[in-house]
N, C-alpha and C. Protein backbone atom coordinates (compact mmCIF):
# COMPACT_ATOMS: atom_id res chain seq x y z
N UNK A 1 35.84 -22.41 118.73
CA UNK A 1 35.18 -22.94 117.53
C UNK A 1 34.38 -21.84 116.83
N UNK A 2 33.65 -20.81 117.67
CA UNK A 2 32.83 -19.85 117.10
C UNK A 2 33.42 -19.04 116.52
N UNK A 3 34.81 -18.71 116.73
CA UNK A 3 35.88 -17.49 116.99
C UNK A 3 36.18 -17.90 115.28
N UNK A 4 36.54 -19.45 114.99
CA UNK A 4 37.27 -19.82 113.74
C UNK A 4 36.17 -19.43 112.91
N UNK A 5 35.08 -19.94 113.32
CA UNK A 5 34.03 -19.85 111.92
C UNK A 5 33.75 -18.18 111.66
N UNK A 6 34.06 -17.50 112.94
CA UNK A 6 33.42 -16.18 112.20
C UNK A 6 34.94 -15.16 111.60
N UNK A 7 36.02 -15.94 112.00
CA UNK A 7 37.15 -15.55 110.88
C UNK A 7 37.20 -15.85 109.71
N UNK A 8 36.68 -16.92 109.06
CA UNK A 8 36.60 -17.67 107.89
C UNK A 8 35.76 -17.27 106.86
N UNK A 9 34.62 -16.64 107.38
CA UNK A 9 32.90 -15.85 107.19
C UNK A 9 33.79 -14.95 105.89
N UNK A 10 35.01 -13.54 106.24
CA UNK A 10 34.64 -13.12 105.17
C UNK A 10 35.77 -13.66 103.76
N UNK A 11 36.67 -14.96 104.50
CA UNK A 11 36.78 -15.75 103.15
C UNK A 11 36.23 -16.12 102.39
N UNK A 12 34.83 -16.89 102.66
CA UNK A 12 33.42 -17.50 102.55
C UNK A 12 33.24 -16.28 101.56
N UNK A 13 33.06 -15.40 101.82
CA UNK A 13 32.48 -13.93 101.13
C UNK A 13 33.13 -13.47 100.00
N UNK A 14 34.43 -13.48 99.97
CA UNK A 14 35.37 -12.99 98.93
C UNK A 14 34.90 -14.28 97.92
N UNK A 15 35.48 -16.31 98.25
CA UNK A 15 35.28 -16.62 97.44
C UNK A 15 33.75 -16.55 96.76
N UNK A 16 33.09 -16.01 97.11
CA UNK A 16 31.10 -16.29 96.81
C UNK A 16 31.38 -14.72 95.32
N UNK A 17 32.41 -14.46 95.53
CA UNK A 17 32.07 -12.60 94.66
C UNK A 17 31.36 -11.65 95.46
N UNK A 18 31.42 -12.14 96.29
CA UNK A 18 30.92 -10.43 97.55
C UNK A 18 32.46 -9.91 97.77
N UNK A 19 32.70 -8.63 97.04
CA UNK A 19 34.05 -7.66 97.15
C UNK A 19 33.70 -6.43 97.95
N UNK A 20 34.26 -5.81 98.54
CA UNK A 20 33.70 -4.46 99.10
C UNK A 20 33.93 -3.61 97.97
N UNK A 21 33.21 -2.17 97.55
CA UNK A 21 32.94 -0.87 96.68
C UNK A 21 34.34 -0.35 97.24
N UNK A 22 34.64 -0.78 98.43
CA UNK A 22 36.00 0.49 98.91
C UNK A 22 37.34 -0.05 98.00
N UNK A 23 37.95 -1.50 98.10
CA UNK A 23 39.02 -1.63 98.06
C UNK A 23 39.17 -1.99 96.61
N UNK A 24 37.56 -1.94 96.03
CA UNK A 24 37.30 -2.29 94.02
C UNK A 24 36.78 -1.49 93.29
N UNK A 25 36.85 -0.06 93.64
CA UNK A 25 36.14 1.44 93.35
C UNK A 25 36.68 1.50 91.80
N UNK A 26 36.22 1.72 91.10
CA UNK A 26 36.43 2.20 89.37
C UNK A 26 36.78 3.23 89.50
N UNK A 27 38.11 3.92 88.82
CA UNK A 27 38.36 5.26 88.66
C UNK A 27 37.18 5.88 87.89
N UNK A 28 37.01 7.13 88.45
CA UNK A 28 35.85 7.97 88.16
C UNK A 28 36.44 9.02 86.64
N UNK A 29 35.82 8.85 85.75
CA UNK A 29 35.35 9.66 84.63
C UNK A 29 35.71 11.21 85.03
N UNK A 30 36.47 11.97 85.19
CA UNK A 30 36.69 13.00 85.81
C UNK A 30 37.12 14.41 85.07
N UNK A 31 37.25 15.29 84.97
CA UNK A 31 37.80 16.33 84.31
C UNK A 31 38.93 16.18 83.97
N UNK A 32 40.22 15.78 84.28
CA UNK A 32 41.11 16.01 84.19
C UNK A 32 41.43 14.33 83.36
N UNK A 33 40.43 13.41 83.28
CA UNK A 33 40.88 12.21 82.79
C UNK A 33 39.99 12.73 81.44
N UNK A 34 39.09 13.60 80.94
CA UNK A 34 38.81 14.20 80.00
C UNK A 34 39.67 14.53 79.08
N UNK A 35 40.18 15.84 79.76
CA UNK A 35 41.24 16.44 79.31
C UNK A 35 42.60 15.42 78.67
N UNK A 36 43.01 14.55 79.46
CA UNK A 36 43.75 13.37 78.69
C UNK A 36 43.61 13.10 77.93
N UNK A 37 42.08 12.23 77.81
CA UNK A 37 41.40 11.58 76.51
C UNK A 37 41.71 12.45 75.00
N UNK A 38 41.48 13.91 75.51
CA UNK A 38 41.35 14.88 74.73
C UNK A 38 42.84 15.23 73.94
N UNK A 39 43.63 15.37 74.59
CA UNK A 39 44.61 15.71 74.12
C UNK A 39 45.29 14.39 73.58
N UNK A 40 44.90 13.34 74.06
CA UNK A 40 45.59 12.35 72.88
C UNK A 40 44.83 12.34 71.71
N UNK A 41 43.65 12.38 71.54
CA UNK A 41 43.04 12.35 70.63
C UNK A 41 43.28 13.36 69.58
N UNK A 42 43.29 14.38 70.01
CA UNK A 42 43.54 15.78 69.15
C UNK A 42 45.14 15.28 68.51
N UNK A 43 46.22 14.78 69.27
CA UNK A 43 47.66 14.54 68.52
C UNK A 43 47.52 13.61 68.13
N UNK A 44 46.95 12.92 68.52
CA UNK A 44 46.72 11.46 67.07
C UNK A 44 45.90 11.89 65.77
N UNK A 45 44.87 12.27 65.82
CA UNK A 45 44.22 13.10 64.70
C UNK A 45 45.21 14.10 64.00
N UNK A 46 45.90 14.96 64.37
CA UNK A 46 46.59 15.72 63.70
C UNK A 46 47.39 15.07 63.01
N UNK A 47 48.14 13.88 63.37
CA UNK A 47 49.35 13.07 63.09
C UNK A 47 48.62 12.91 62.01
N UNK A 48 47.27 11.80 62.19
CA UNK A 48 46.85 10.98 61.23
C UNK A 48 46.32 12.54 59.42
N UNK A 49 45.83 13.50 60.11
CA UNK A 49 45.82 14.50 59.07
C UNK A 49 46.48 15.04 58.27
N UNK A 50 47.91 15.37 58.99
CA UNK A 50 49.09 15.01 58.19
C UNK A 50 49.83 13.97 57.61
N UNK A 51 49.46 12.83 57.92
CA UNK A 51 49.62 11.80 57.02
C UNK A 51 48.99 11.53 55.62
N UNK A 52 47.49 12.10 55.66
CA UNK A 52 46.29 12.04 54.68
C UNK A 52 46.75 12.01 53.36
N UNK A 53 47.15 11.02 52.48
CA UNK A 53 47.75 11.57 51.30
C UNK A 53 46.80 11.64 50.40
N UNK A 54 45.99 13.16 50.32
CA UNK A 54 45.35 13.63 49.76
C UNK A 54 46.38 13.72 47.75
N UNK A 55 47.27 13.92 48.10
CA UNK A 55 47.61 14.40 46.90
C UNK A 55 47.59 13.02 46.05
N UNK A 56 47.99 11.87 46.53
CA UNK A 56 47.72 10.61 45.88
C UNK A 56 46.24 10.49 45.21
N UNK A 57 45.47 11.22 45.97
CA UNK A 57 44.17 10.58 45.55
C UNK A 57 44.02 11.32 44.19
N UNK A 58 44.68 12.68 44.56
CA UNK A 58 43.81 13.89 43.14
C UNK A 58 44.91 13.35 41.68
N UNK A 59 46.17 12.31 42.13
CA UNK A 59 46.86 12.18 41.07
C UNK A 59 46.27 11.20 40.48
N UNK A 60 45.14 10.29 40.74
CA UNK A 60 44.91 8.57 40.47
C UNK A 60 43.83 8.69 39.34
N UNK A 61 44.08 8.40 38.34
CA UNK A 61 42.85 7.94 37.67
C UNK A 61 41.44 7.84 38.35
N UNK A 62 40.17 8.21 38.02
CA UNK A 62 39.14 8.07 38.19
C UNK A 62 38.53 6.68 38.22
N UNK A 63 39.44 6.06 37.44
CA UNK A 63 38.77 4.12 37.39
C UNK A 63 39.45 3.76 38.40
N UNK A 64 39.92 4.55 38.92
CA UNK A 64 41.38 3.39 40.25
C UNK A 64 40.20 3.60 41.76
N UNK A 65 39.74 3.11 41.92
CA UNK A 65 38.13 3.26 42.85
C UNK A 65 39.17 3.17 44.22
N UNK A 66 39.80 1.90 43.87
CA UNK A 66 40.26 1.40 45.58
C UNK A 66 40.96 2.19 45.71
N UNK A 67 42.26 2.76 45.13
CA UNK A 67 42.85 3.72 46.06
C UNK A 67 42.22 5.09 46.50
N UNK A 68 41.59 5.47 45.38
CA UNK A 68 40.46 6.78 46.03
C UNK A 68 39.86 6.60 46.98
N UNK A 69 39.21 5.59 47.44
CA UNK A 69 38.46 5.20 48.79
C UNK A 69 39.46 4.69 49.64
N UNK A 70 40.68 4.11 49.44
CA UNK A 70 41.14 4.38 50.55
C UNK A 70 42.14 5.20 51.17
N UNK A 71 42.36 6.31 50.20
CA UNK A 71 42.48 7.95 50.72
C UNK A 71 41.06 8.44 51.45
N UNK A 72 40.52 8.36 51.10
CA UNK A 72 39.21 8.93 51.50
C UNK A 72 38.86 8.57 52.59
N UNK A 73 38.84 7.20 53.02
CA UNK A 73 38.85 6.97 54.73
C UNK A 73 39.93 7.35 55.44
N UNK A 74 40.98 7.06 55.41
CA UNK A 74 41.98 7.38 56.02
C UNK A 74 41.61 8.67 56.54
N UNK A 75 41.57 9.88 55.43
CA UNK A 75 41.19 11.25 55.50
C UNK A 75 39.89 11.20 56.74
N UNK A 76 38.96 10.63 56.72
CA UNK A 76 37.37 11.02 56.75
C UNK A 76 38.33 10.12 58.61
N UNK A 77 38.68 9.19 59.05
CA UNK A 77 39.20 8.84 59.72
C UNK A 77 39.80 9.64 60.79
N UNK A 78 40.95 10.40 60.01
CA UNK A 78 41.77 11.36 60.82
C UNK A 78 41.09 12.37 60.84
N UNK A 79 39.94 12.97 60.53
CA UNK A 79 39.07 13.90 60.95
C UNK A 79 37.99 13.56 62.25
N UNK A 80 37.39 12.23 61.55
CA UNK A 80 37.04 11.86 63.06
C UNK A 80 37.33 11.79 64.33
N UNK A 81 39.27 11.44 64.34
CA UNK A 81 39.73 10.98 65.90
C UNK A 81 39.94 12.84 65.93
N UNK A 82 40.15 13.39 65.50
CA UNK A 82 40.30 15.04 65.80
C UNK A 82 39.20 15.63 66.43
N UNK A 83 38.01 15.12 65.77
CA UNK A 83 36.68 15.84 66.14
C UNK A 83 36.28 15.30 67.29
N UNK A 84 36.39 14.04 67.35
CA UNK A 84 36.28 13.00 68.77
C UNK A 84 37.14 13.70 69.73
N UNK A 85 38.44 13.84 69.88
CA UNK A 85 38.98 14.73 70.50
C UNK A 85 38.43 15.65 71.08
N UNK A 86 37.98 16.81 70.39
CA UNK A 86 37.11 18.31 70.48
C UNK A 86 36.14 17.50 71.53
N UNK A 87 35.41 16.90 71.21
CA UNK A 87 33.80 16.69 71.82
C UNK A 87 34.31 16.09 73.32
N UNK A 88 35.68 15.38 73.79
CA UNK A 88 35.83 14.99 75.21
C UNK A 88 36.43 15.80 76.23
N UNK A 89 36.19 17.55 75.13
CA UNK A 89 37.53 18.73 76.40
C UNK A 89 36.43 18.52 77.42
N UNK A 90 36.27 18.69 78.50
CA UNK A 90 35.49 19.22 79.83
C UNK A 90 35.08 20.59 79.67
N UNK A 91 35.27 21.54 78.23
CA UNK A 91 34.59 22.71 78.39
C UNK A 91 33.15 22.84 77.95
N UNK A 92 32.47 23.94 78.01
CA UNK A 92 31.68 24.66 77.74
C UNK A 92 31.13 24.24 76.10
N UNK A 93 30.20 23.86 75.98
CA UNK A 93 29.77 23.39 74.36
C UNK A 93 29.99 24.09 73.36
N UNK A 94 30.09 25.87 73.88
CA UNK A 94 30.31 27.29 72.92
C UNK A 94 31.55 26.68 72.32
N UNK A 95 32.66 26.97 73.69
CA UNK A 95 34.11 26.46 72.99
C UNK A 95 34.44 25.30 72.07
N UNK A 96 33.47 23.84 72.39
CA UNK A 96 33.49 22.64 71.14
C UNK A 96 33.44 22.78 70.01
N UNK A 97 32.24 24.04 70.05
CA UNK A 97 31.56 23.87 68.35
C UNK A 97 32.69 24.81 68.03
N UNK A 98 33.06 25.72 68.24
CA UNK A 98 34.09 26.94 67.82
C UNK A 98 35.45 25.78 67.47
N UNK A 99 36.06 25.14 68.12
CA UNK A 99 37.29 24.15 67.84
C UNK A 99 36.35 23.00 66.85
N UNK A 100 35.66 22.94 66.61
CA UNK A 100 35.47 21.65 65.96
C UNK A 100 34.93 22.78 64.49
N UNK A 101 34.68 23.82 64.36
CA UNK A 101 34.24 24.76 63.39
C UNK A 101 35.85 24.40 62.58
N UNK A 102 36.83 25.45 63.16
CA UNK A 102 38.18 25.78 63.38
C UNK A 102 38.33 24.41 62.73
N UNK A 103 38.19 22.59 63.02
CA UNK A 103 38.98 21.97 62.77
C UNK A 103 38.32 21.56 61.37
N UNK A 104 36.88 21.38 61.21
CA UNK A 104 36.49 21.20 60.03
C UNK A 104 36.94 22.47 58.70
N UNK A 105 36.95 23.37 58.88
CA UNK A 105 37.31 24.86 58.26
C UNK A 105 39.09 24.41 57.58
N UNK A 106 39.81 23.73 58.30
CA UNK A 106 41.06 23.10 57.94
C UNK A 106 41.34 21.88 57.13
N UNK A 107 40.12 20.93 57.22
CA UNK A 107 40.14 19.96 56.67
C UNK A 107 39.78 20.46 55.00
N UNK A 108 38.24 20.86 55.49
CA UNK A 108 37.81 21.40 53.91
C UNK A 108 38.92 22.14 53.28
N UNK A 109 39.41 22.94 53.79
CA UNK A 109 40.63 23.28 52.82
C UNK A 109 41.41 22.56 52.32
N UNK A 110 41.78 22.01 53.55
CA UNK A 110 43.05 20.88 52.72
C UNK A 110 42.39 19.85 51.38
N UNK A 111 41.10 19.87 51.31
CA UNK A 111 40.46 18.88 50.46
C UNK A 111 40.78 19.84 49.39
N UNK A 112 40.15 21.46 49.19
CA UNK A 112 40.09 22.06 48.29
C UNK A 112 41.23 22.66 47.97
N UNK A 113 42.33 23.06 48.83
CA UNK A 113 43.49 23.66 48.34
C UNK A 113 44.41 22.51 47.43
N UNK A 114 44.84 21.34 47.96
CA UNK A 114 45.12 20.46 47.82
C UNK A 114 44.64 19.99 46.15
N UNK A 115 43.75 19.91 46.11
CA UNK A 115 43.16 19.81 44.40
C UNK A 115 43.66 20.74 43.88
N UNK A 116 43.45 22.35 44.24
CA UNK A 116 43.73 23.42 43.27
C UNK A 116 45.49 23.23 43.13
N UNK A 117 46.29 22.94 44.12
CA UNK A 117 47.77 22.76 43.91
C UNK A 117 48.37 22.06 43.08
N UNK A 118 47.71 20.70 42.93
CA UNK A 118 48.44 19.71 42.51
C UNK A 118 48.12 20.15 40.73
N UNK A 119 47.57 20.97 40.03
CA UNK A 119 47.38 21.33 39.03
C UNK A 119 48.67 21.74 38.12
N UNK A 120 49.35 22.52 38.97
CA UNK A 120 50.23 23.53 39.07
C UNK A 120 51.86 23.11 39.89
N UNK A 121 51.54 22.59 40.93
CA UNK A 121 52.47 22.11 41.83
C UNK A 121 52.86 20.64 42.19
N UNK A 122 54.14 20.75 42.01
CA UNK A 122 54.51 18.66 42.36
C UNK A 122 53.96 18.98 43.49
N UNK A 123 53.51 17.16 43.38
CA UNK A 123 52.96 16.28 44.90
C UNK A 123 53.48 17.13 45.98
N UNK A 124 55.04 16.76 46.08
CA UNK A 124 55.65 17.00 46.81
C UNK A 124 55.43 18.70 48.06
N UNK A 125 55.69 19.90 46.84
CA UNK A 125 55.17 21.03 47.80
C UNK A 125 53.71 20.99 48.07
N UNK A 126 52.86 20.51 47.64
CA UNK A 126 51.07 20.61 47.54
C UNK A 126 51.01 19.89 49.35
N UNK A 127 51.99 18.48 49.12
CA UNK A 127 51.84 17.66 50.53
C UNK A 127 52.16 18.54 51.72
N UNK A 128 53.35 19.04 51.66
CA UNK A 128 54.03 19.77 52.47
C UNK A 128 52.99 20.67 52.97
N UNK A 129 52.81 21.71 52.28
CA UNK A 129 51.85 23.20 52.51
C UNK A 129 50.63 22.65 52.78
N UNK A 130 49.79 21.52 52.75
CA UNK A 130 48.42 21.59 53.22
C UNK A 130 48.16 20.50 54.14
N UNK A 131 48.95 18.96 54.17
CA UNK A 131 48.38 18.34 55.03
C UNK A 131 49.71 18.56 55.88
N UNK A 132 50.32 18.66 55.94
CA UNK A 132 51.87 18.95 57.54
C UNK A 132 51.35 20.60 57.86
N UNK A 133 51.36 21.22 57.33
CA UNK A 133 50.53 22.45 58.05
C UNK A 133 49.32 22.67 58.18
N UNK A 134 48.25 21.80 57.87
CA UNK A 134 46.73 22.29 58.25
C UNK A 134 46.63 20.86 59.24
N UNK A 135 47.13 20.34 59.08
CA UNK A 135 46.92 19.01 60.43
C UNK A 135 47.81 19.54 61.72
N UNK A 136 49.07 19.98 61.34
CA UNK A 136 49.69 20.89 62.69
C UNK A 136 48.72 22.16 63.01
N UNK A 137 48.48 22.91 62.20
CA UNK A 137 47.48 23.58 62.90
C UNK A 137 46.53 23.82 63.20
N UNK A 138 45.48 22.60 63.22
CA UNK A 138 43.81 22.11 63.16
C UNK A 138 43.99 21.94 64.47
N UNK A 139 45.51 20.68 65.30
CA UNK A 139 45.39 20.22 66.00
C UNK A 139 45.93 21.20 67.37
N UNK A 140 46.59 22.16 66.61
CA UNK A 140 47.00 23.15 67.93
C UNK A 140 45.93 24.20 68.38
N UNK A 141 45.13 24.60 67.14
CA UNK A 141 44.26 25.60 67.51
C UNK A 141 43.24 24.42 67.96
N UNK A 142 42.49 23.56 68.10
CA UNK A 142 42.06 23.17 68.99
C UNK A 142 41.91 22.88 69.75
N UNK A 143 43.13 22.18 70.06
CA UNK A 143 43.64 21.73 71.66
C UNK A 143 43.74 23.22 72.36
N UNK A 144 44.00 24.45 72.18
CA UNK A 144 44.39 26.10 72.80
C UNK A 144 42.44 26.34 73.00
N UNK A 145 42.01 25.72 72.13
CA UNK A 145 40.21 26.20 72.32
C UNK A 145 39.86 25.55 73.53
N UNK A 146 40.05 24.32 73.30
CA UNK A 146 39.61 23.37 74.59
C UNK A 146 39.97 23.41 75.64
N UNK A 147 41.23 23.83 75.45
CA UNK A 147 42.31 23.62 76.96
C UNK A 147 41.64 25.53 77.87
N UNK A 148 40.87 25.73 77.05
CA UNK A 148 40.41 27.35 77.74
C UNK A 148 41.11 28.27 77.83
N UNK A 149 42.43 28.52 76.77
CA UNK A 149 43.26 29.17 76.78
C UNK A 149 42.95 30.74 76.37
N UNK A 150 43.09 31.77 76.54
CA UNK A 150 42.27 33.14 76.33
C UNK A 150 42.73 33.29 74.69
N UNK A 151 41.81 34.07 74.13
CA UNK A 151 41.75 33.91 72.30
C UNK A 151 43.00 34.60 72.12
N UNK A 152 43.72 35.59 72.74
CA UNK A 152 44.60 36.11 72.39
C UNK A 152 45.78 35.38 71.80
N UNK A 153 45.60 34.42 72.55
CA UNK A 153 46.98 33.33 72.18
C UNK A 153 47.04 32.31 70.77
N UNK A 154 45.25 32.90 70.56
CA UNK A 154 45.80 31.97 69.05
C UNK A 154 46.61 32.99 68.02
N UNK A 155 47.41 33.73 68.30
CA UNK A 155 47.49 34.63 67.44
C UNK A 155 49.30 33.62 67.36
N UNK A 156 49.58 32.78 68.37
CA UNK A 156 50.84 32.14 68.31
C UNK A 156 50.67 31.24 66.53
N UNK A 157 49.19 30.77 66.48
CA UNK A 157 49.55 30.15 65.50
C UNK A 157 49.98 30.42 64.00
N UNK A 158 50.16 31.73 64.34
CA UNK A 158 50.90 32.38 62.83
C UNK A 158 52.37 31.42 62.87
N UNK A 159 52.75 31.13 63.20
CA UNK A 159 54.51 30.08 63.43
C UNK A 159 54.07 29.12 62.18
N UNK A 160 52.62 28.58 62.21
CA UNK A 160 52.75 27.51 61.20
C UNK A 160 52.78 28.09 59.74
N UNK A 161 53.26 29.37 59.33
CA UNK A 161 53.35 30.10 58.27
C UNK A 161 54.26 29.58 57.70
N UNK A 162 55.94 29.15 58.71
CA UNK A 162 56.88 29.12 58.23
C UNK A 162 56.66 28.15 57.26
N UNK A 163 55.69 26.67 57.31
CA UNK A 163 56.00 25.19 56.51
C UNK A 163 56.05 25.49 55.99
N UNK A 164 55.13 26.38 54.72
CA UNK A 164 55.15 26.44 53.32
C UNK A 164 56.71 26.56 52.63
N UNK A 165 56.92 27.54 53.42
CA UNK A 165 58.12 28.24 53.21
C UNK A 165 59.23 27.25 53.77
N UNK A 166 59.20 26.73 54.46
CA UNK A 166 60.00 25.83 54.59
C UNK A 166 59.83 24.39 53.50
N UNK A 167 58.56 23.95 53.16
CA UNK A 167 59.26 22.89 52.52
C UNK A 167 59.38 23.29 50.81
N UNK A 168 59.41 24.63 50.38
CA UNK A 168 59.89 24.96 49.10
C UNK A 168 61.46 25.18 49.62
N UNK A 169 62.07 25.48 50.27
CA UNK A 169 63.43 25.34 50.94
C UNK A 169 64.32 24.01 50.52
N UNK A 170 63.22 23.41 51.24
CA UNK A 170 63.66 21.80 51.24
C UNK A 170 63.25 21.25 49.80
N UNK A 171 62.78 21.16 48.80
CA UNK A 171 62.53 20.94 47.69
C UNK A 171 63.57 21.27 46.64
N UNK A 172 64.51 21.83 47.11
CA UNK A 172 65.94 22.17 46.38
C UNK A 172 66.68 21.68 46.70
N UNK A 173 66.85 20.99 48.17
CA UNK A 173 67.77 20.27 48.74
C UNK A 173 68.03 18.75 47.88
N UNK A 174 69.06 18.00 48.08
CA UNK A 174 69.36 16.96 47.58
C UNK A 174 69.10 15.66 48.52
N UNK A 175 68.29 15.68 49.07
CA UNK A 175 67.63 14.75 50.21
C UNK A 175 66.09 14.00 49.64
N UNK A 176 66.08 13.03 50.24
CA UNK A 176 64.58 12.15 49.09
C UNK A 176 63.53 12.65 50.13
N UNK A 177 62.63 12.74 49.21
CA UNK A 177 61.42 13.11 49.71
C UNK A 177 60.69 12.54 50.87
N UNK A 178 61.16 10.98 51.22
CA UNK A 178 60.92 10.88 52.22
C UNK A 178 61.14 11.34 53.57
N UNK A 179 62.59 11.73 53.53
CA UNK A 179 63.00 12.52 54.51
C UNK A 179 62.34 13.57 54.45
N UNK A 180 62.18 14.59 53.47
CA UNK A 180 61.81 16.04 53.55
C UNK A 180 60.34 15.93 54.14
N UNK A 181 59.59 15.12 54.02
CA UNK A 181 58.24 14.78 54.54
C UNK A 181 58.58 14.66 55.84
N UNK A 182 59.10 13.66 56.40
CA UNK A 182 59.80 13.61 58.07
C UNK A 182 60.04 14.67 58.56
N UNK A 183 61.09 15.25 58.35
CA UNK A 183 61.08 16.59 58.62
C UNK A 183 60.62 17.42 58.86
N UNK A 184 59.64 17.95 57.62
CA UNK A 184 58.00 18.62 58.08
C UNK A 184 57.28 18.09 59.06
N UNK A 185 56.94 16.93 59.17
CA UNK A 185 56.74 16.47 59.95
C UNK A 185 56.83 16.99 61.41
N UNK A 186 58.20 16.20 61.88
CA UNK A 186 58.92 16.41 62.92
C UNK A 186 58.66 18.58 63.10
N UNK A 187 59.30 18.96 62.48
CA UNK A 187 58.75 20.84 62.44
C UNK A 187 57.02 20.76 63.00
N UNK A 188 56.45 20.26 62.46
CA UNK A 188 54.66 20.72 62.80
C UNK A 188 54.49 20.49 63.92
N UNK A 189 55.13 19.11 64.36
CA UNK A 189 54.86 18.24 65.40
C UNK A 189 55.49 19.60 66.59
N UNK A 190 56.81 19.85 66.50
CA UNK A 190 57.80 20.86 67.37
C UNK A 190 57.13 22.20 68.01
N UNK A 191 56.39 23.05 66.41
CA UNK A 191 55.76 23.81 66.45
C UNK A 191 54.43 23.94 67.15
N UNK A 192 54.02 23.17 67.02
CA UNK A 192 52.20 22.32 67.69
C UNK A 192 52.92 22.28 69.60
N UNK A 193 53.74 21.79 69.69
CA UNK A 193 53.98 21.88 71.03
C UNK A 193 54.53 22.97 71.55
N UNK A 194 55.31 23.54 70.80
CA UNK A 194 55.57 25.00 71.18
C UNK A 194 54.79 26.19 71.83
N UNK A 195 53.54 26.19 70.53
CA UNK A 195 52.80 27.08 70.52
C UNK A 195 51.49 26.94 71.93
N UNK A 196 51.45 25.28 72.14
CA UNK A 196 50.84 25.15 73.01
C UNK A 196 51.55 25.37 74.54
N UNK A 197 52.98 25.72 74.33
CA UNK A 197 53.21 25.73 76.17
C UNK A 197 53.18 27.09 76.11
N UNK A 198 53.95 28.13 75.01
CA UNK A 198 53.69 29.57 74.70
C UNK A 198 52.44 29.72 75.83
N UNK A 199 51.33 29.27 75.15
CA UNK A 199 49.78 29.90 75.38
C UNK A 199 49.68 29.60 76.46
N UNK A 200 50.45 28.38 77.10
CA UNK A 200 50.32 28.20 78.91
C UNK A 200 51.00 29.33 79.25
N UNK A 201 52.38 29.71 79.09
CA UNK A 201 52.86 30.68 79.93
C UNK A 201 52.60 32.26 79.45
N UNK A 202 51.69 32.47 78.71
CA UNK A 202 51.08 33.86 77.98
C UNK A 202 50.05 33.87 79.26
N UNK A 203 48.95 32.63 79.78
CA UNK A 203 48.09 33.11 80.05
C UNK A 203 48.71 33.34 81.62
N UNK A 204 49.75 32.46 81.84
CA UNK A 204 50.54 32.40 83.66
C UNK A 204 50.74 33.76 83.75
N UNK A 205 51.23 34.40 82.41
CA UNK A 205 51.67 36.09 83.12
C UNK A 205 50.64 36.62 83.09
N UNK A 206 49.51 36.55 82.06
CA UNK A 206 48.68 37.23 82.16
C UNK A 206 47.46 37.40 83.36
N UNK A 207 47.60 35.92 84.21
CA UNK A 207 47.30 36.07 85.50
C UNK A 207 47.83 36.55 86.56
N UNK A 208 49.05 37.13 87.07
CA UNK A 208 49.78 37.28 87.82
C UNK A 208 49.58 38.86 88.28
């Protein structure tokens, strides 16, 4: 009889909400679950930066309020999940502010180049050359800052030179602009990962 009741004791216990810490432990907040956080954040931000259709906004009438504001979040948006990004690497605060310098330094351009283009230049190349290449490369040179990669290796991100030049290429082609946007796209996206395994195996030899 004693034997049953003190088998039963830690049923008694489970149903009351007494759980043991061992077998209900919370994964721990850790460096390397940082680093995750981080790098999704940084490729979602880039995505969303290259999406930014800045050039819509500089084409819209001044009375057209709603679509200006809602370019303007979107934009102010995909800068945030980028910068949010930066602030969860596990490095050193020097390296944050330097990648989050680096990512703001890209945005402001794209705000200001982006105006000065569309003066002069269809939508079309202005989109191409500032938000598919300054969102591909906001998001690679930061993620190479964070990830503690040695400075030498940002020198990979000269590759994102080619967009410009590539989507005046494509601007002659007989393909709709939606595609040619995809495309760029798909290229930044290619390039952005490229340049980031490059800088892994630059620094593997350079340890060896």
């Amino acid at each position: 009889m004693t034997q049953n009741v003190q088998e039963a004791t830690p049923i008694r216990e489970s149903s009351a909400g007494i759980t043991s810490p061992e077998t209900h432990a919370m994964p721990r907040w850790n460096a390397a679950s940082r680093h995750g956080a981080s790098l999704v954040a940084i490729v979602l931000g880039a995505y969303l930066v290259m999406r930014a259709p800045l050039n819509v906004m500089w084409l819209q009438p001044a009375s057209d309020t709603e679509v200006i504001g809602n370019v303007v979040l979107e934009f102010v948006v995909a800068g945030a999940v980028l910068l949010g990004g930066v602030s969860l690497a596990p490095v050193s605060i020097g390296r944050r502010l330097i990648a989050a310098a680096v990512v703001v330094a890209c945005l402001a351009f794209h705000v200001v180049g982006s105006a000065t283009a569309t003066i002069s230049t269809p939508p079309f190349l202005m989109y191409a050359s500032f938000a598919v290449t300054l969102g591909g490369l906001a998001g690679a040179a930061a993620w190479l800052i964070v990830r503690g990669r040695s400075w030498p290796t940002l020198v990979l991100l000269l590759v994102f030179a080619v967009l410009p030049r590539l989507a005046e290429r494509l601007s002659y082609t007989g393909w709709s602009g939606v595609v040619r946007e995809d495309l760029l796209l798909i290229m930044s996206g290619a390039i952005g990962i490229g340049v980031a395994w490059a800088a892994a195996a630059v620094d593997r030899i350079r340890s060896v």
